[in-house]
Protein backbone atom coordinates (compact mmCIF):
# COMPACT_ATOMS: atom_id res chain seq x y z
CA UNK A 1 63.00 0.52 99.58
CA UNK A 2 64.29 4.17 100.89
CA UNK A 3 67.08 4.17 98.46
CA UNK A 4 64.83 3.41 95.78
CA UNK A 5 62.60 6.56 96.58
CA UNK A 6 65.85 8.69 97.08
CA UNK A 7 67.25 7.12 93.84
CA UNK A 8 63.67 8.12 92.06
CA UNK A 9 63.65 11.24 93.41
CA UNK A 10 67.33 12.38 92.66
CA UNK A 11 66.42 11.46 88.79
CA UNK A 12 63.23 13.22 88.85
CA UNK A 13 65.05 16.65 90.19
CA UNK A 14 67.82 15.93 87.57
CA UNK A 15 65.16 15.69 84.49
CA UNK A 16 64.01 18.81 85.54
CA UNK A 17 66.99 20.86 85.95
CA UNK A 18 68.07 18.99 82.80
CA UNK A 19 65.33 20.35 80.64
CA UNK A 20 65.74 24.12 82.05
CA UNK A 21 62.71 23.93 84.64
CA UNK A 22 62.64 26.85 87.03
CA UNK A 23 59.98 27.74 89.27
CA UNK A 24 58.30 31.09 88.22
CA UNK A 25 59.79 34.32 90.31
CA UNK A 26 63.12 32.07 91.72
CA UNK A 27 65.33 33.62 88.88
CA UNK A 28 67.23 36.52 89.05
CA UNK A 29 65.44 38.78 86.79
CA UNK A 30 68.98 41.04 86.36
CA UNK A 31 70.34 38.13 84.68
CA UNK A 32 68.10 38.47 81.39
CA UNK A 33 67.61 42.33 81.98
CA UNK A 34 70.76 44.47 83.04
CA UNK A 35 69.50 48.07 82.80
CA UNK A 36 66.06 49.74 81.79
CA UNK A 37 64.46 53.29 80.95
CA UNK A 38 61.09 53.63 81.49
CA UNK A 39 59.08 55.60 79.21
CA UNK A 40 55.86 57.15 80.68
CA UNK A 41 53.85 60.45 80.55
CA UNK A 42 53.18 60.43 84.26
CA UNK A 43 56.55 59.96 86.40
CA UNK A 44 54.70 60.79 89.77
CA UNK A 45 52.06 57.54 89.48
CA UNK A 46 51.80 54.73 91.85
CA UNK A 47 52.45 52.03 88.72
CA UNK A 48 55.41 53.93 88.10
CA UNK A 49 56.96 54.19 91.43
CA UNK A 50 55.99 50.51 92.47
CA UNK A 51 57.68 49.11 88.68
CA UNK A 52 60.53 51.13 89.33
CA UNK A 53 61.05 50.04 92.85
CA UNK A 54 60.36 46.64 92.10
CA UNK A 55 63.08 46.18 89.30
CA UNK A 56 65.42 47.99 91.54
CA UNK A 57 64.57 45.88 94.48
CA UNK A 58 65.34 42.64 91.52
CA UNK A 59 68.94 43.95 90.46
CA UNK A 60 67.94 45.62 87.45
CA UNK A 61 69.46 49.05 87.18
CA UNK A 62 67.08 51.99 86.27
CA UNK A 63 68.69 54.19 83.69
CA UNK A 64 67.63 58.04 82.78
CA UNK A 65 69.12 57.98 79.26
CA UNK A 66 66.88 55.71 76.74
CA UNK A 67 70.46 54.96 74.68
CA UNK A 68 72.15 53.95 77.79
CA UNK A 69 69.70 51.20 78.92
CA UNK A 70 69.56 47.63 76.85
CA UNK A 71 65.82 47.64 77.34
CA UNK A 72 62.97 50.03 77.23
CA UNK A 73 59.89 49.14 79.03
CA UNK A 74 56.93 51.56 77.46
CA UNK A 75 53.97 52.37 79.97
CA UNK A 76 51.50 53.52 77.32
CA UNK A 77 48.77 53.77 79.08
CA UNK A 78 48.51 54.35 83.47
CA UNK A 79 45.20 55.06 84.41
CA UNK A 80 43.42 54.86 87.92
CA UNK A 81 39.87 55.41 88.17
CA UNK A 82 36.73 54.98 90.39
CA UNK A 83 33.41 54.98 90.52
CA UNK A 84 30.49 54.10 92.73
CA UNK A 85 28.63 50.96 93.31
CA UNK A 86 26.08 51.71 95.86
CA UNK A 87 24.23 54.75 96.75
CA UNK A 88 21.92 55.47 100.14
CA UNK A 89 18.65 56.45 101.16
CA UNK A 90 20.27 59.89 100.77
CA UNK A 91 21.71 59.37 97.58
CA UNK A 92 25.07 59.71 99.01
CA UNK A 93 27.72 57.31 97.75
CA UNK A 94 27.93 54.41 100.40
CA UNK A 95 30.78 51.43 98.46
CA UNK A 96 33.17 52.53 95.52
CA UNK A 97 34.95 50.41 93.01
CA UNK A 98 39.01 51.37 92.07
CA UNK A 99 40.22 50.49 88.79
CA UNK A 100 43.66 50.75 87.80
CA UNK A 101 44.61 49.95 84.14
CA UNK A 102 48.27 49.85 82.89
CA UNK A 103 49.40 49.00 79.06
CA UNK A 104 52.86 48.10 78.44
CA UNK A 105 55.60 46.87 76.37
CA UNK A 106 59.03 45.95 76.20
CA UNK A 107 62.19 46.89 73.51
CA UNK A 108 64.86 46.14 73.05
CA UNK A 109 66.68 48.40 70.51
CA UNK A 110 64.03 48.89 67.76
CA UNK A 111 62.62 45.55 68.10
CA UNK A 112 59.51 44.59 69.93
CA UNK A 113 59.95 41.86 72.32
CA UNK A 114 56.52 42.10 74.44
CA UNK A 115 53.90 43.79 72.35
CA UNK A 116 51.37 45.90 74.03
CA UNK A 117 50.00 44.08 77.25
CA UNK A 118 47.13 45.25 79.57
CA UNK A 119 46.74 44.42 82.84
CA UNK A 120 43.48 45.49 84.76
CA UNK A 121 42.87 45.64 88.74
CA UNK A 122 40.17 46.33 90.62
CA UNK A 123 38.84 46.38 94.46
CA UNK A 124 36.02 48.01 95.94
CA UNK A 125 35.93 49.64 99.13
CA UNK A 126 33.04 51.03 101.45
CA UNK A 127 32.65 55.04 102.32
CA UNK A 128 31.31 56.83 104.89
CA UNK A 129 30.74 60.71 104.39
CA UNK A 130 31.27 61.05 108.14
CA UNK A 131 34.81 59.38 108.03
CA UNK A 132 36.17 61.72 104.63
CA UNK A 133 39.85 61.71 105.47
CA UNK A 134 40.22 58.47 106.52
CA UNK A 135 38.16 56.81 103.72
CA UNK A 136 40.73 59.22 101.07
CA UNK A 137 43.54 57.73 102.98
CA UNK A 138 41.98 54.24 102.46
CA UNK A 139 41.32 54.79 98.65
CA UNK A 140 45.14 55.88 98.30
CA UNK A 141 46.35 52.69 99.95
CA UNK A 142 44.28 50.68 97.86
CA UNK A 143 45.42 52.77 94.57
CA UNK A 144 48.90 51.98 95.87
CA UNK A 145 48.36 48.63 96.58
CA UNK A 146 46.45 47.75 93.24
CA UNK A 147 49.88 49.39 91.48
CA UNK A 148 51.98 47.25 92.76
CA UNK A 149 49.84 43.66 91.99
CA UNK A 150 50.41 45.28 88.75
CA UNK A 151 53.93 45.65 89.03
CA UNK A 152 54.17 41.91 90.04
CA UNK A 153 51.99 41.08 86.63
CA UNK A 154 54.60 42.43 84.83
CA UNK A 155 57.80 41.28 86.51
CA UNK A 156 56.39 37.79 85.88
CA UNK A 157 55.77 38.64 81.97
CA UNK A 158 59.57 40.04 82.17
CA UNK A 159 61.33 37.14 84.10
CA UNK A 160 59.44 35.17 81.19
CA UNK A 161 61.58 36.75 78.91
């Protein structure tokens, strides 16, 4: 009876690898991209440090020459914003909402391979007039940390490729 769930579950894991099963984020994403430039208008944003870091930290080498690099990842759009959600008694803002938008795409040469994809994050945090700096600190960390779920959106969309 053991062999025969050993025996089931050896064919089962050899169907899969047969038919090119992988589980998502496993594969090395520098074997489908070797080298990338990334074009953006705003080199000093969080999205743009955190995707940069984060194909770096996968094996894919960042390139500063757009002829050099196989692909061309296009940030078209990198906008963080906020606004508030809740006011006092004072009409002083009391909770705030972050929102930080990217649009992409990938190409390779002249051809589109991933047309233009948004991806959308938000949080909400609370503020307290009294606390300024450390509330400003707060709302960094969570700009930072909303730019990099981001980043993870779109390695997933490029290990799909």
């Amino acid at each position: 009876m053991k062999t025969l769930k050993q025996l089931t579950c050896l064919i089962g894991l050899l169907i899969l690898s047969g038919c090119g099963f992988e589980l998502q984020n496993t594969g090395n994403l520098n074997q489908k991209i070797d080298s990338v430039y990334i074009q953006t208008l705003d080199p000093y944003s969080s999205f743009f440090r955190s995707i940069k870091d984060a194909l770096r930290n996968n094996g894919v080498m960042i390139s500063d020459k757009r002829d050099e690099a196989s692909y061309v990842l296009v940030i078209k759009e990198d906008i963080s914003s906020d606004r508030i959600l809740s006011i006092s008694a004072k009409n002083t803002p009391m909770e705030y909402e972050l929102a930080y938008q990217v649009v992409w795409s990938l190409f390779k040469g002249n051809q589109e391979i991933i047309s233009d994809t948004k991806h959308i994050e938000t949080q909400d945090y609370s503020f307290d007039q009294n606390q300024l700096l450390g509330k400003r600190k707060e709302a960094e960390y969570l700009n930072d940390s909303l730019a990099a779920k981001i980043s993870k959106g779109v390695l997933l969309k490029l290990g799909s490729i």
